[in-house]
PDB file of N, CA and C in Angstrom:
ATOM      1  N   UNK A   1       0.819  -1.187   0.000  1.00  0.00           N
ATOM      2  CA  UNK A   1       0.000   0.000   0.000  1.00  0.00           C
ATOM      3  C   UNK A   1       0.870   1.260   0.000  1.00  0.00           C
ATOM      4  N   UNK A   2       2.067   1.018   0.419  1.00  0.00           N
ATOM      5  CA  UNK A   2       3.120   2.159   1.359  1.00  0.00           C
ATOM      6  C   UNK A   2       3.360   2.721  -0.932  1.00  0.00           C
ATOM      7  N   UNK A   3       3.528   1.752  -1.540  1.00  0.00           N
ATOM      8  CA  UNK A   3       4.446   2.092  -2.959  1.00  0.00           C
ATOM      9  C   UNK A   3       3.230   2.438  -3.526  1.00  0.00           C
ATOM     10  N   UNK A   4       2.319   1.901  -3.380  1.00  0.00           N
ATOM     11  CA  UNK A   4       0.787   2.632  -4.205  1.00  0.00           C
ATOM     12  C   UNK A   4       0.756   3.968  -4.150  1.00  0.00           C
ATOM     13  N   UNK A   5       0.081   4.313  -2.814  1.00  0.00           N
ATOM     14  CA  UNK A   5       0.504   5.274  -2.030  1.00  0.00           C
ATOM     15  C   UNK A   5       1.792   6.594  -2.896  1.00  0.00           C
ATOM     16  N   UNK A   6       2.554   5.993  -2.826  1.00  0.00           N
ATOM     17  CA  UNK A   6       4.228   7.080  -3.172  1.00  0.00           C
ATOM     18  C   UNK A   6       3.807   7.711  -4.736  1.00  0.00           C
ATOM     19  N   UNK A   7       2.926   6.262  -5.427  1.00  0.00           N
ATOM     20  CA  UNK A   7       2.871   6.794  -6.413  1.00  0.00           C
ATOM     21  C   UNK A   7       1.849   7.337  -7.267  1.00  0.00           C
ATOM     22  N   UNK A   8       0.954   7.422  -6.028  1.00  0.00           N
ATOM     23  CA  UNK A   8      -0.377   8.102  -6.796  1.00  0.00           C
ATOM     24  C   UNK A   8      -0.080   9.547  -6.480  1.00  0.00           C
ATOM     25  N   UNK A   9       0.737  10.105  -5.255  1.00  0.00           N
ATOM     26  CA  UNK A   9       1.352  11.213  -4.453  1.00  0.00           C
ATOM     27  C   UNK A   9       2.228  11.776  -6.262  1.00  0.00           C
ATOM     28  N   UNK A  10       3.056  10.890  -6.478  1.00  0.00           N
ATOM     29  CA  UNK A  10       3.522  11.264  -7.668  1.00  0.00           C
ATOM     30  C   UNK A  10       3.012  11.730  -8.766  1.00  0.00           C
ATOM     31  N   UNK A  11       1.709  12.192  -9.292  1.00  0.00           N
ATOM     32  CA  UNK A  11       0.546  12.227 -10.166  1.00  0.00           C
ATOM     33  C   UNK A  11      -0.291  13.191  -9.828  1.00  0.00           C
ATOM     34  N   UNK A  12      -0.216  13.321  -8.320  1.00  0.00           N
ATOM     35  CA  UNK A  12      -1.071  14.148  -7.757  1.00  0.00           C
ATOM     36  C   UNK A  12      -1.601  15.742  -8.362  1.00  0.00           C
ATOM     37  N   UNK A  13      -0.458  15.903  -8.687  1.00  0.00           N
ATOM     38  CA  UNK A  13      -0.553  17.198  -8.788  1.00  0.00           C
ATOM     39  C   UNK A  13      -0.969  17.852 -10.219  1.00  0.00           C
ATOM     40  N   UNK A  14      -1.245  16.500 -11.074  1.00  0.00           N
ATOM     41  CA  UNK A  14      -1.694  16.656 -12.170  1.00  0.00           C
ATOM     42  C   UNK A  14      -2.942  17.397 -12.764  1.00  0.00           C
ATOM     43  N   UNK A  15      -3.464  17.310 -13.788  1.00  0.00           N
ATOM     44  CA  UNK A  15      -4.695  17.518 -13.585  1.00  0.00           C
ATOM     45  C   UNK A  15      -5.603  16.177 -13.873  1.00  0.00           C
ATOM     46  N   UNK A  16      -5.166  14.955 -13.847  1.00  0.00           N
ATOM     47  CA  UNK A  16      -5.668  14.366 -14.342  1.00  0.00           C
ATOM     48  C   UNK A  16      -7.057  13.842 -13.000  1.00  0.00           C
ATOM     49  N   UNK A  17      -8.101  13.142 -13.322  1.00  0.00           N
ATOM     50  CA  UNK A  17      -8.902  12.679 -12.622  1.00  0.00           C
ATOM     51  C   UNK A  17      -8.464  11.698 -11.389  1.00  0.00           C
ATOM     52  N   UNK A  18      -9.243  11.527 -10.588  1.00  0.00           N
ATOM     53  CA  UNK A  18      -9.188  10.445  -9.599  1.00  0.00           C
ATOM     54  C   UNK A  18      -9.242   9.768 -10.086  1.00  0.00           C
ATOM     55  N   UNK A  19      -9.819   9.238 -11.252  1.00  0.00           N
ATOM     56  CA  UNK A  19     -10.176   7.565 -11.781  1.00  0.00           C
ATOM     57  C   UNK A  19      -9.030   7.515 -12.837  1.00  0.00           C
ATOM     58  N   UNK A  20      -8.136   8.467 -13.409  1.00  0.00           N
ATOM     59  CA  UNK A  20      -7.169   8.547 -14.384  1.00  0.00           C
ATOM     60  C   UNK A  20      -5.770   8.191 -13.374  1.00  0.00           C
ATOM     61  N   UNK A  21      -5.531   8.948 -12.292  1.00  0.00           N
ATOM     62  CA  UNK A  21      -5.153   8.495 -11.314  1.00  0.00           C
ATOM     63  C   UNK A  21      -4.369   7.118 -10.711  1.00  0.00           C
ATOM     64  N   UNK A  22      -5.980   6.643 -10.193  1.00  0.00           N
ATOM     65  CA  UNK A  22      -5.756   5.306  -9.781  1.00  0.00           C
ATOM     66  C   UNK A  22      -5.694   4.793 -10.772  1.00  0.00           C
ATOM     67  N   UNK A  23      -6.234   4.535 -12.212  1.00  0.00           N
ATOM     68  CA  UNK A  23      -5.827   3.612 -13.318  1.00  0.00           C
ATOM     69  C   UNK A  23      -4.620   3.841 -13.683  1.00  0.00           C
ATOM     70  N   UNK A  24      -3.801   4.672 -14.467  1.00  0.00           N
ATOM     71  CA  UNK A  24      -2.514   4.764 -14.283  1.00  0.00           C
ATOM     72  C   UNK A  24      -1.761   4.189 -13.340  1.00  0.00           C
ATOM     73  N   UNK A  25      -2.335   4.825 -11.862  1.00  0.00           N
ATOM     74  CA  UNK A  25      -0.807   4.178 -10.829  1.00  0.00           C
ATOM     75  C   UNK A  25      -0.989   2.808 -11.005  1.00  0.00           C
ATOM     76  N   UNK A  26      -2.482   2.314 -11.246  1.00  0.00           N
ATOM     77  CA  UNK A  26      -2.773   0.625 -10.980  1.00  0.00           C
ATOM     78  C   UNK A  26      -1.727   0.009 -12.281  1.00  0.00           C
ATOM     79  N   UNK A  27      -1.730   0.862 -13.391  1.00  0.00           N
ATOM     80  CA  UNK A  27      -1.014  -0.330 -14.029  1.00  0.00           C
ATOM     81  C   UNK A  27      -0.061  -0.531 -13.991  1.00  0.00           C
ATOM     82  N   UNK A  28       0.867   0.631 -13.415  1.00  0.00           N
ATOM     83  CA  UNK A  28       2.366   1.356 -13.631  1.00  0.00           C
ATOM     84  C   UNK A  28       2.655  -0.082 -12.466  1.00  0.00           C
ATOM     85  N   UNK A  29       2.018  -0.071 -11.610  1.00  0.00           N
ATOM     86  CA  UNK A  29       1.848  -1.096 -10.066  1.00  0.00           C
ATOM     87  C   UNK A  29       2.038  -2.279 -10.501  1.00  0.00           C
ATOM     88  N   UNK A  30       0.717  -2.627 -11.453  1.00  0.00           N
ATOM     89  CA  UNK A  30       0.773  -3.998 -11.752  1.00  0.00           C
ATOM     90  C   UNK A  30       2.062  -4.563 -12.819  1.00  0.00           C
ATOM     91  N   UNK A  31       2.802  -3.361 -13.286  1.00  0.00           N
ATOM     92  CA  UNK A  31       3.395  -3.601 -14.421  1.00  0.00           C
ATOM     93  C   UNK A  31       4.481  -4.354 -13.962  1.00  0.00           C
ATOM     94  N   UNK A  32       5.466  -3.158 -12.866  1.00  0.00           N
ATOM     95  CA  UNK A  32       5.989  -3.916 -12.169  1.00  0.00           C
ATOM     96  C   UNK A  32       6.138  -5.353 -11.435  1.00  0.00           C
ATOM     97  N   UNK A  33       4.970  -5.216 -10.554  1.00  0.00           N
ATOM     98  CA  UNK A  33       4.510  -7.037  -9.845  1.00  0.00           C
ATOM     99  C   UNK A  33       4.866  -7.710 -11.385  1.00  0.00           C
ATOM    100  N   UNK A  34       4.274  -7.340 -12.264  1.00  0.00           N
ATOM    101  CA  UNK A  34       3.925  -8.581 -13.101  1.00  0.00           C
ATOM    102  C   UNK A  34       5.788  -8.959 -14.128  1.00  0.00           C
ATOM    103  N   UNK A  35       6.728  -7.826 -14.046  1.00  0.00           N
ATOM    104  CA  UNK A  35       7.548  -8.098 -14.622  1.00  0.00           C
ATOM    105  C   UNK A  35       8.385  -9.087 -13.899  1.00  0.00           C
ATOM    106  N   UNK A  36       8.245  -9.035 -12.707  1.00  0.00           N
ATOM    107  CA  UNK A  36       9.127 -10.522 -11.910  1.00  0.00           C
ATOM    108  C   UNK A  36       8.812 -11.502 -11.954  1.00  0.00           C
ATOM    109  N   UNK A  37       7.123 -11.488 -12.140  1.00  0.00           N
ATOM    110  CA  UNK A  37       6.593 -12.747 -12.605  1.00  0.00           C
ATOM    111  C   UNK A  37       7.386 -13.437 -14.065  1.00  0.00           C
ATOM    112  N   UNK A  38       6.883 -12.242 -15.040  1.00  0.00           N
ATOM    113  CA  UNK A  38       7.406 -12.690 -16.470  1.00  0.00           C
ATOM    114  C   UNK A  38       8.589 -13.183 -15.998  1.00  0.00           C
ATOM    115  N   UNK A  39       9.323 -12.325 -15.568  1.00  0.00           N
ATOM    116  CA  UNK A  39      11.094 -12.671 -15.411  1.00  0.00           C
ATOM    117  C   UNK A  39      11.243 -14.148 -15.409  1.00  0.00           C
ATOM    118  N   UNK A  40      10.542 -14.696 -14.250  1.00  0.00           N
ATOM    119  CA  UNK A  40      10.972 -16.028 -13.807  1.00  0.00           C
ATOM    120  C   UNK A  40      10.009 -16.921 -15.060  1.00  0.00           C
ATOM    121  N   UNK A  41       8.952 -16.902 -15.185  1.00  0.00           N
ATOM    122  CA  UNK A  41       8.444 -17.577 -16.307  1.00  0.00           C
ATOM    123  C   UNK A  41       9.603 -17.806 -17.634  1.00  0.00           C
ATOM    124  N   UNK A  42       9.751 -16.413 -18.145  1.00  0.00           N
ATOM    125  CA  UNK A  42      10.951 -16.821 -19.014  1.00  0.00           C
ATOM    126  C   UNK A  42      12.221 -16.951 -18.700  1.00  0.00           C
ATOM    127  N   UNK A  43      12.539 -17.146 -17.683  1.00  0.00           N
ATOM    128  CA  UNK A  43      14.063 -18.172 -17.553  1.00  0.00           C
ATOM    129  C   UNK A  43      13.979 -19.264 -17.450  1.00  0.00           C
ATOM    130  N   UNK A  44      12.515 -19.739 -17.257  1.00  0.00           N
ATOM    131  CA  UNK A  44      12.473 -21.022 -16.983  1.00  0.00           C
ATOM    132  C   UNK A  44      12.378 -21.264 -18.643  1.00  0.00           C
ATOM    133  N   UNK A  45      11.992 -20.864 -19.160  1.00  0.00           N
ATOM    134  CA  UNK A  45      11.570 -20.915 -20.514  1.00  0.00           C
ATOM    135  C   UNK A  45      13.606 -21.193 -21.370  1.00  0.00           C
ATOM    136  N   UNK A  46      14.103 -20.041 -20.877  1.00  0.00           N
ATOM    137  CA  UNK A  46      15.416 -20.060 -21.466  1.00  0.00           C
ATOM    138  C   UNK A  46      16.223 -21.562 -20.730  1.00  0.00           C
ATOM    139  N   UNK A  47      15.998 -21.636 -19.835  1.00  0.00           N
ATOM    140  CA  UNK A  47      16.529 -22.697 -19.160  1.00  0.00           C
ATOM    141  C   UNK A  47      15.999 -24.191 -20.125  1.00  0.00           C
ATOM    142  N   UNK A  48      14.951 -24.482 -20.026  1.00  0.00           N
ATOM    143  CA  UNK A  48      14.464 -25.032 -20.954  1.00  0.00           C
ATOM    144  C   UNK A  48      15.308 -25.311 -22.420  1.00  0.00           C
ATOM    145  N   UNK A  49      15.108 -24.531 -23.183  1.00  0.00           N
ATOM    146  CA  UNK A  49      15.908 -23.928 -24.545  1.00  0.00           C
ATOM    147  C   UNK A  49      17.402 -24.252 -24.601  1.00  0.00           C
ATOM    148  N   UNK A  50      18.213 -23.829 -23.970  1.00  0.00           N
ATOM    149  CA  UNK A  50      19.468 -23.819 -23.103  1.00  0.00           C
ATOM    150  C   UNK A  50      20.005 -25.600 -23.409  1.00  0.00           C
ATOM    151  N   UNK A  51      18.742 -26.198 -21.892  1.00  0.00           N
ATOM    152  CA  UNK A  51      19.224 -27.361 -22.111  1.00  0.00           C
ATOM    153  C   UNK A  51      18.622 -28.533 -22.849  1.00  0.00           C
ATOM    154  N   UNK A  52      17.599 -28.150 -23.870  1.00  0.00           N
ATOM    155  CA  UNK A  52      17.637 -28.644 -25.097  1.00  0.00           C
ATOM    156  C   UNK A  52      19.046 -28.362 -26.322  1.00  0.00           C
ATOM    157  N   UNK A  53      19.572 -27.375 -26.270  1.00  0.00           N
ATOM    158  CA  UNK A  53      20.788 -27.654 -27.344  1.00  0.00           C
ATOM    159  C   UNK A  53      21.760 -28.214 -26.729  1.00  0.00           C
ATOM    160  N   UNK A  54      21.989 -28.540 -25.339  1.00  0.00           N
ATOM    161  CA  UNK A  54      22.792 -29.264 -24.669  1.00  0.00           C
ATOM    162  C   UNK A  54      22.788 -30.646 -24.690  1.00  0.00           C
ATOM    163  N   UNK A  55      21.880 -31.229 -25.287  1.00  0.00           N
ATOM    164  CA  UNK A  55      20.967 -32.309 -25.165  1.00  0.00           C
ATOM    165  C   UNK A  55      20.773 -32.686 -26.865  1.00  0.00           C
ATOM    166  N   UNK A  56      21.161 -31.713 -27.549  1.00  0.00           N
ATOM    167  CA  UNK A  56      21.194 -32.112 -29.327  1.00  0.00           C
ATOM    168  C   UNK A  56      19.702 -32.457 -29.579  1.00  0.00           C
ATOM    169  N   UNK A  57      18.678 -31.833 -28.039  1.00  0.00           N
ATOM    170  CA  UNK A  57      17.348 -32.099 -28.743  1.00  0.00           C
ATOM    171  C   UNK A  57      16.681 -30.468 -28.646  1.00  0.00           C
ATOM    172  N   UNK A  58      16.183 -30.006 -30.289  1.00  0.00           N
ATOM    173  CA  UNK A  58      15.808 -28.688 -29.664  1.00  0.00           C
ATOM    174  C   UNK A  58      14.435 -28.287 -29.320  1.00  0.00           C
ATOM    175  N   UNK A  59      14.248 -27.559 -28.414  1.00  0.00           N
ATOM    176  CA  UNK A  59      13.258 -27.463 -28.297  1.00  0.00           C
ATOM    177  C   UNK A  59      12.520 -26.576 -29.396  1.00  0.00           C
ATOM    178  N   UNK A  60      11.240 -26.943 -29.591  1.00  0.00           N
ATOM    179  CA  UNK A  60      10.604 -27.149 -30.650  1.00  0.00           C
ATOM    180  C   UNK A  60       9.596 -25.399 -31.140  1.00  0.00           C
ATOM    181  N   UNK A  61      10.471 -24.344 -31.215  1.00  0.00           N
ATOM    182  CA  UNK A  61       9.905 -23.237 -31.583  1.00  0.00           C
ATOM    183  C   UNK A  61       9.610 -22.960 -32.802  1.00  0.00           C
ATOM    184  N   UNK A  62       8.996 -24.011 -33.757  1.00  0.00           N
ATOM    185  CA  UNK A  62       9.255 -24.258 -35.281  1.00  0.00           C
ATOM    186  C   UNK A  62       7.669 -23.221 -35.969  1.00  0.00           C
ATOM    187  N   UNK A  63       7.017 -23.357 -34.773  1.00  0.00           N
ATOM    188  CA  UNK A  63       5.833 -22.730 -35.014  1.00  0.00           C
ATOM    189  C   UNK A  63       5.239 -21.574 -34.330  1.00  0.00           C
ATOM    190  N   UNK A  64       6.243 -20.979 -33.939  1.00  0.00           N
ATOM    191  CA  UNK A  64       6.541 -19.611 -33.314  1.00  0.00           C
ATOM    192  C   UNK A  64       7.180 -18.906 -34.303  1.00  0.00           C
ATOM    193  N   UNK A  65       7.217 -18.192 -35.698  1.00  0.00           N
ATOM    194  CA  UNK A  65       8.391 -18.313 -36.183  1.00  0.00           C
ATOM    195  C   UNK A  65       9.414 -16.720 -35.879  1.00  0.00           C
ATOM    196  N   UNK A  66       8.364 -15.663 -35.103  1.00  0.00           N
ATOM    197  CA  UNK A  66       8.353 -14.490 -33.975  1.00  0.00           C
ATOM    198  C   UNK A  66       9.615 -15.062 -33.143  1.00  0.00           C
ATOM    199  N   UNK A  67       9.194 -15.420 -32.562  1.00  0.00           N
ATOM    200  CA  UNK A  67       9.712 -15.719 -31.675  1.00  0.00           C
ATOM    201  C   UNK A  67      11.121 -17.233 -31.776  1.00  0.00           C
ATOM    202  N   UNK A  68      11.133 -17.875 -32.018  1.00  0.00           N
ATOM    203  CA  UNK A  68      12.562 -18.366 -33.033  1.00  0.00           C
ATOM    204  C   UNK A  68      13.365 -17.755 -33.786  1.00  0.00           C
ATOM    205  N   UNK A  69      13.597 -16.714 -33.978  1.00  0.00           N
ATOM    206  CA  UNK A  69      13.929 -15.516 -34.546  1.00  0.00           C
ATOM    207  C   UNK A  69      14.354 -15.373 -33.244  1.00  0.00           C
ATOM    208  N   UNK A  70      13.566 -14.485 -33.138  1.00  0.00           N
ATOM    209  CA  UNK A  70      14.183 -13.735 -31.467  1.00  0.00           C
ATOM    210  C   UNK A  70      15.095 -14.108 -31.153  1.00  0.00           C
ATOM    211  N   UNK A  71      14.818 -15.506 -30.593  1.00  0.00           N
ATOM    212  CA  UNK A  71      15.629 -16.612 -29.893  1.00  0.00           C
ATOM    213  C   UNK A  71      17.183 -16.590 -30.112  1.00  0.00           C
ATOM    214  N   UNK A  72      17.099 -16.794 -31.723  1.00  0.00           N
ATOM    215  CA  UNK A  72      18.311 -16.911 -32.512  1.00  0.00           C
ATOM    216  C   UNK A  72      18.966 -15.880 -31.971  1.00  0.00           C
ATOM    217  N   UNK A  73      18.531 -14.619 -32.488  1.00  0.00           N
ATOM    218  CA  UNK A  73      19.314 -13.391 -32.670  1.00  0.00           C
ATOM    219  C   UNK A  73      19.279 -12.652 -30.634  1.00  0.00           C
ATOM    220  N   UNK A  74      19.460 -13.866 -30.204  1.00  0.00           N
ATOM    221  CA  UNK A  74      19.903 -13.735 -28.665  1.00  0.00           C
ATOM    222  C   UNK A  74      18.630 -12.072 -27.682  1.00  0.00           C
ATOM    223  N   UNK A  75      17.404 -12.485 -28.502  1.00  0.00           N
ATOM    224  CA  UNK A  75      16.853 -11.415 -27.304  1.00  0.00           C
ATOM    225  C   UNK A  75      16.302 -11.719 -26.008  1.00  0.00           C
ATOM    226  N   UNK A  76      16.144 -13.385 -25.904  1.00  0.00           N
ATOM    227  CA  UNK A  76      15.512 -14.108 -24.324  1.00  0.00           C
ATOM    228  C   UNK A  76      16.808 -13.497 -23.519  1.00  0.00           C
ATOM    229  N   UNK A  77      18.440 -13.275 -24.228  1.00  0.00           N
ATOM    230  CA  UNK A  77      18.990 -12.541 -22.626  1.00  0.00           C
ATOM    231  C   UNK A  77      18.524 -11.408 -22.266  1.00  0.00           C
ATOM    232  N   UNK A  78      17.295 -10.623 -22.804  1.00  0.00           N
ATOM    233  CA  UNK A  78      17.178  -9.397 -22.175  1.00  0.00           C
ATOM    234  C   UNK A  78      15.750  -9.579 -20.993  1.00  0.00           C
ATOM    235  N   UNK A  79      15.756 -11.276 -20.789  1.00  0.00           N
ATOM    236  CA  UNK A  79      14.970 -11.190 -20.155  1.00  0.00           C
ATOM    237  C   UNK A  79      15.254 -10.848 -18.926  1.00  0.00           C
ATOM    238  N   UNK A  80      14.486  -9.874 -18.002  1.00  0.00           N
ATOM    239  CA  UNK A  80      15.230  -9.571 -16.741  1.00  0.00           C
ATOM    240  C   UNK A  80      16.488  -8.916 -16.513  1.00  0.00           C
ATOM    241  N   UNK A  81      16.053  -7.716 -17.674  1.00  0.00           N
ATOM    242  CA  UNK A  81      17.212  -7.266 -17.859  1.00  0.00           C
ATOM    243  C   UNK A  81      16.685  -5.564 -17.614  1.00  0.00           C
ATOM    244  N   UNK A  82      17.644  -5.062 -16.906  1.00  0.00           N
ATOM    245  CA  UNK A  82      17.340  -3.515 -16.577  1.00  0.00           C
ATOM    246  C   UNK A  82      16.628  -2.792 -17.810  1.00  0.00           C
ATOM    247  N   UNK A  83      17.410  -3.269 -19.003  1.00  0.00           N
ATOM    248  CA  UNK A  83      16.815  -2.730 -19.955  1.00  0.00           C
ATOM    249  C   UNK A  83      16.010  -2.602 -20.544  1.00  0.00           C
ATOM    250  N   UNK A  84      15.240  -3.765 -20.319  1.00  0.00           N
ATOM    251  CA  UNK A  84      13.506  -4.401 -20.530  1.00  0.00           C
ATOM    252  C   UNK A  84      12.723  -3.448 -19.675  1.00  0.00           C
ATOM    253  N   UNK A  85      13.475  -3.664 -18.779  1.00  0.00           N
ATOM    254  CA  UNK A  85      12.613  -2.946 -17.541  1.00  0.00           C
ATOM    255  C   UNK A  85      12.144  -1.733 -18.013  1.00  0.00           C
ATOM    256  N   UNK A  86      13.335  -0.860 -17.761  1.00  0.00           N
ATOM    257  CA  UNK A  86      13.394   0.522 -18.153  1.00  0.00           C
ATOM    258  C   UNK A  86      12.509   0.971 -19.491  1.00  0.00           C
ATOM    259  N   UNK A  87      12.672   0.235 -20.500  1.00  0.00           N
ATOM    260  CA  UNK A  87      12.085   0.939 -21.931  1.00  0.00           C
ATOM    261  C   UNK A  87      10.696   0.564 -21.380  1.00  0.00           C
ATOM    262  N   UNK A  88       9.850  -0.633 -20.878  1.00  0.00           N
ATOM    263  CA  UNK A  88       8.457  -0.586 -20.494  1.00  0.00           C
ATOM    264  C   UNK A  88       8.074   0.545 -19.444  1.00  0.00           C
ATOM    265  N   UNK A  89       8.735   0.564 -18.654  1.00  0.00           N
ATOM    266  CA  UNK A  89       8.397   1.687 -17.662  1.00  0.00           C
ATOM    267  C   UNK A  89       8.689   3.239 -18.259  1.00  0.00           C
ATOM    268  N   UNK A  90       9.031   3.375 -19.559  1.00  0.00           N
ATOM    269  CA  UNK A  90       9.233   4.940 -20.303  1.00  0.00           C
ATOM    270  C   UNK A  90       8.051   4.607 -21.037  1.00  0.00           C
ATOM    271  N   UNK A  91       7.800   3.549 -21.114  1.00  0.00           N
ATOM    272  CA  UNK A  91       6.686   3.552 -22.409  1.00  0.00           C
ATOM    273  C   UNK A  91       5.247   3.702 -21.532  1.00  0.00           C
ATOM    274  N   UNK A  92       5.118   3.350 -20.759  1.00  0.00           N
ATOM    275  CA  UNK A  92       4.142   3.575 -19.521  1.00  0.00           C
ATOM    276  C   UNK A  92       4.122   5.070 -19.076  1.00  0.00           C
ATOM    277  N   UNK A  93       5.245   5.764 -18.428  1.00  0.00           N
ATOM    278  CA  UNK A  93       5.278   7.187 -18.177  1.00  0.00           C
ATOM    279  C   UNK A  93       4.619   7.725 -19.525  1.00  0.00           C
ATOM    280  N   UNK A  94       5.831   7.495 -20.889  1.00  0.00           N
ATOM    281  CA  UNK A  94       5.321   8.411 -22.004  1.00  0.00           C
ATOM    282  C   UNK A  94       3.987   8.538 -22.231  1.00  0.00           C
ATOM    283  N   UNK A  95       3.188   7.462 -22.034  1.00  0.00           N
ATOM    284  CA  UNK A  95       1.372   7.029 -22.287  1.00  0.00           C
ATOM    285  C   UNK A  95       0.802   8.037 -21.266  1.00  0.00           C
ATOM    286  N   UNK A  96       0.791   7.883 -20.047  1.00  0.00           N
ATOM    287  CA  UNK A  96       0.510   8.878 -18.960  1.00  0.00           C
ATOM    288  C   UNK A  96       0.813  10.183 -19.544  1.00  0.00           C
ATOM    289  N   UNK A  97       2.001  11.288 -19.672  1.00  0.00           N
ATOM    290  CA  UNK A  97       2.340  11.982 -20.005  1.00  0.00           C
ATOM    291  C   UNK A  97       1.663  12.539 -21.139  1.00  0.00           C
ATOM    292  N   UNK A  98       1.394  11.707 -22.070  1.00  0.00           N
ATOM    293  CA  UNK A  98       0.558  12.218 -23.132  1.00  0.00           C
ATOM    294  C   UNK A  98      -0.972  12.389 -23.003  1.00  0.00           C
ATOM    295  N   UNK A  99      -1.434  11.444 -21.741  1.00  0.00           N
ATOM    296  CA  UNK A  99      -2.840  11.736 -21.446  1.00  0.00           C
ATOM    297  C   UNK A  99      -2.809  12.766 -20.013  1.00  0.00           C
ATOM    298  N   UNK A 100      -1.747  13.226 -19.791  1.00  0.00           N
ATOM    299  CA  UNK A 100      -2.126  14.558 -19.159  1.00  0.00           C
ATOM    300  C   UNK A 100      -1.723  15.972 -20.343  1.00  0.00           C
ATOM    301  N   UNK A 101      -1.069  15.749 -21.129  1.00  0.00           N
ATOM    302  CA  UNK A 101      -0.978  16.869 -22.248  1.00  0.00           C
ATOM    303  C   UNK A 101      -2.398  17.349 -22.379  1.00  0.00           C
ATOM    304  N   UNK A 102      -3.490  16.157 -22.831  1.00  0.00           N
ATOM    305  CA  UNK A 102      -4.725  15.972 -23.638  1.00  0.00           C
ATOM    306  C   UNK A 102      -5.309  16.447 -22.501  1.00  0.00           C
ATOM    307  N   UNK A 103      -5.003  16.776 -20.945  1.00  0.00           N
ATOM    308  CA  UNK A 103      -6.197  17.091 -20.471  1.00  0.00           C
ATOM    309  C   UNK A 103      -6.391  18.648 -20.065  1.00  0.00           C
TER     310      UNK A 103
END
């Protein structure tokens, strides 16, 4: 409640609504919680991957073809990576930011 809290205080002074507000801080909130989740989901995922080519058996992203790509061109290391972090959480501010311009 204490980080909810810090960061609806952060917004405050906007003009935006009470209900613009709490929806914003809620997602900026949930975005966070939910990126440690992802985090660990996809390492388990890379872990997985990892020790399929260790194993000369691969795991089978043949029908992903998004995402096998990815793979290849090494972007699962940015999982849990400051940098992930950071560009979602600018892309979140920038969204906010632009819906207090509009108000």
């Amino acid at each position: 409640m204490e980080l909810f809290e810090f960061l609806l205080q952060m917004i405050e002074p906007t003009s935006l609504t009470d209900k613009q507000k709490f929806s914003y801080t809620t997602h900026l909130f949930n975005y966070v919680i939910n990126f440690v989740v992802e985090e660990y989901e996809q390492r388990m995922l890379q872990i997985s991957l990892e020790e399929g080519k260790k194993e000369n058996t691969h795991a089978d992203l043949s029908q992903f073809k998004l995402l096998q790509r990815m793979h290849e061109e090494g972007m699962f290391r940015l999982i849990g990576s400051d940098e992930l972090f950071n560009s979602g959480i600018l892309l979140l501010l920038d969204g906010i930011e632009q819906r207090v311009k509009k108000v």
